[in-house]
C-alpha atoms as a PDB file:
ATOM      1  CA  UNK A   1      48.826 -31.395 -24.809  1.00  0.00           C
ATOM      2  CA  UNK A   2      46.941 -33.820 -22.190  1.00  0.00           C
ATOM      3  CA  UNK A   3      48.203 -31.484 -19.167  1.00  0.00           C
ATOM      4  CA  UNK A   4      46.533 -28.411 -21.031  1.00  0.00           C
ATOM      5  CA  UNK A   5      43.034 -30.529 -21.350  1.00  0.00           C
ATOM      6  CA  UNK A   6      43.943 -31.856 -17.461  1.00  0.00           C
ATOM      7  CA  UNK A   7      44.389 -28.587 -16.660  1.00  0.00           C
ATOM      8  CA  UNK A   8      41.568 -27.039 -18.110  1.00  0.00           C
ATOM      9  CA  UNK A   9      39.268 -30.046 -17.302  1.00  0.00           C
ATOM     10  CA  UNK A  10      39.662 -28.992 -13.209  1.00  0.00           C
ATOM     11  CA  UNK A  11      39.380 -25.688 -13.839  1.00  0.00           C
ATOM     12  CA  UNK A  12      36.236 -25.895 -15.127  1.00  0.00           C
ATOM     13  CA  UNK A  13      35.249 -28.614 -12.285  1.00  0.00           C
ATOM     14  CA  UNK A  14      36.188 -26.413  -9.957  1.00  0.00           C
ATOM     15  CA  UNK A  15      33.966 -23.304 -11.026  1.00  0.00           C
ATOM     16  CA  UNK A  16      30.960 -25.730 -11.621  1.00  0.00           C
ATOM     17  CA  UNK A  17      31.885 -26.059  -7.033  1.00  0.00           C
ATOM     18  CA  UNK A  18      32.513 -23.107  -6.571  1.00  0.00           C
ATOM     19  CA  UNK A  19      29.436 -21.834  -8.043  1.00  0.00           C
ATOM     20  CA  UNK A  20      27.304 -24.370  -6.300  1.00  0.00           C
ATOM     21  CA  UNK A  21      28.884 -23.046  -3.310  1.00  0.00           C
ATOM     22  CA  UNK A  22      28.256 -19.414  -3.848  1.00  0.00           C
ATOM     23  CA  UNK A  23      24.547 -20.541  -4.637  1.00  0.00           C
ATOM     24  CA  UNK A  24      24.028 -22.668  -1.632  1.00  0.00           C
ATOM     25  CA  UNK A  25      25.702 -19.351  -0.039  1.00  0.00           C
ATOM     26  CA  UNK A  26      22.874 -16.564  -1.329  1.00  0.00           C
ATOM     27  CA  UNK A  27      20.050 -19.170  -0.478  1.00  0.00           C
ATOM     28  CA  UNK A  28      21.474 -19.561   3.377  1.00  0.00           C
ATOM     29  CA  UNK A  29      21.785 -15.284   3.213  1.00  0.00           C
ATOM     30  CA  UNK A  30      17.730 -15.458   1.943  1.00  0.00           C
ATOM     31  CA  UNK A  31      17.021 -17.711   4.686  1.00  0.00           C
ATOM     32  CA  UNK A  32      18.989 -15.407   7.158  1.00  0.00           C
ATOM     33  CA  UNK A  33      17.202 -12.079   6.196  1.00  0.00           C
ATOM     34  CA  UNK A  34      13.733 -13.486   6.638  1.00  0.00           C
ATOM     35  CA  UNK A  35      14.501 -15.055   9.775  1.00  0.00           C
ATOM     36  CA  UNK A  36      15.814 -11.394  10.901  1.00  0.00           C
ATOM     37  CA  UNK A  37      12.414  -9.776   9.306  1.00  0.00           C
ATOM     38  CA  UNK A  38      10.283 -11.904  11.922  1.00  0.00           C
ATOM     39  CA  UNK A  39      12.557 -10.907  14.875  1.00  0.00           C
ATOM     40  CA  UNK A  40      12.231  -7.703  14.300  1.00  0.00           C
ATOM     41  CA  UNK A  41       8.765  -7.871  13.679  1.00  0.00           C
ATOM     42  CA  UNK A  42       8.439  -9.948  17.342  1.00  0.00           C
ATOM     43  CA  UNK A  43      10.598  -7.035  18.967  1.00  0.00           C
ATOM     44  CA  UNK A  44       8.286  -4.495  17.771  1.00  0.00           C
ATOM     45  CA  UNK A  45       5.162  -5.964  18.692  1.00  0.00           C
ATOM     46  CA  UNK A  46       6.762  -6.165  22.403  1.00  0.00           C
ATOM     47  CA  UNK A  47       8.590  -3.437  22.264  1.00  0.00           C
ATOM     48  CA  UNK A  48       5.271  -1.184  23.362  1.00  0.00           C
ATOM     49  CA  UNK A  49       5.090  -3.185  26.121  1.00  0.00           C
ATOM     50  CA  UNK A  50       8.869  -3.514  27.348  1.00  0.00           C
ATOM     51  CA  UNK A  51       8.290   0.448  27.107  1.00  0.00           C
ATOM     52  CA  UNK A  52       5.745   0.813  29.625  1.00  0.00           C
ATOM     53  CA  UNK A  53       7.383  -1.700  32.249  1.00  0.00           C
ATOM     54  CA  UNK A  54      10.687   0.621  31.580  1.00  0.00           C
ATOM     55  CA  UNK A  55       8.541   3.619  31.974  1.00  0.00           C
ATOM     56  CA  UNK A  56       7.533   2.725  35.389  1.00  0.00           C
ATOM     57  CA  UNK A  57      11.374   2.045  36.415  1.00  0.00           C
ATOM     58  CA  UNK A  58      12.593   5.757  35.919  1.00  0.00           C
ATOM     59  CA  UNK A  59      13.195   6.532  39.286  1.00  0.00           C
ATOM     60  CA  UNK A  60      16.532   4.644  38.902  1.00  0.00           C
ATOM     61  CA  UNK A  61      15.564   1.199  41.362  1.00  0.00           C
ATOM     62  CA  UNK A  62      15.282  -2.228  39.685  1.00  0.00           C
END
């Protein structure tokens, strides 16, 4: 009967991990997708501009 407790005992401990895991996870995925938002909003402002310095290129030199 003590292995069944054992057992169940570190199955338990190892959901409580894995769950602090997965949470640690989703914050690290928030933390991704905002830092993505501002790079995109960067590239857009200077995208306009990038635009106009490729527009002046289209003779095919540089």
């Amino acid at each position: 009967m003590i292995w069944i407790s054992t057992a169940v005992g570190l199955a338990v401990i190892g959901l409580a991990v894995l769950g602090v895991l997965a949470s640690r996870v989703f914050v690290a995925a928030r933390g991704l997708s905002r830092e993505l938002d501002r790079t995109r909003q960067r590239l857009e402002r200077h995208s306009g501009e990038f635009r106009v310095r490729i527009g002046t290129n289209q003779d095919g030199h540089g």
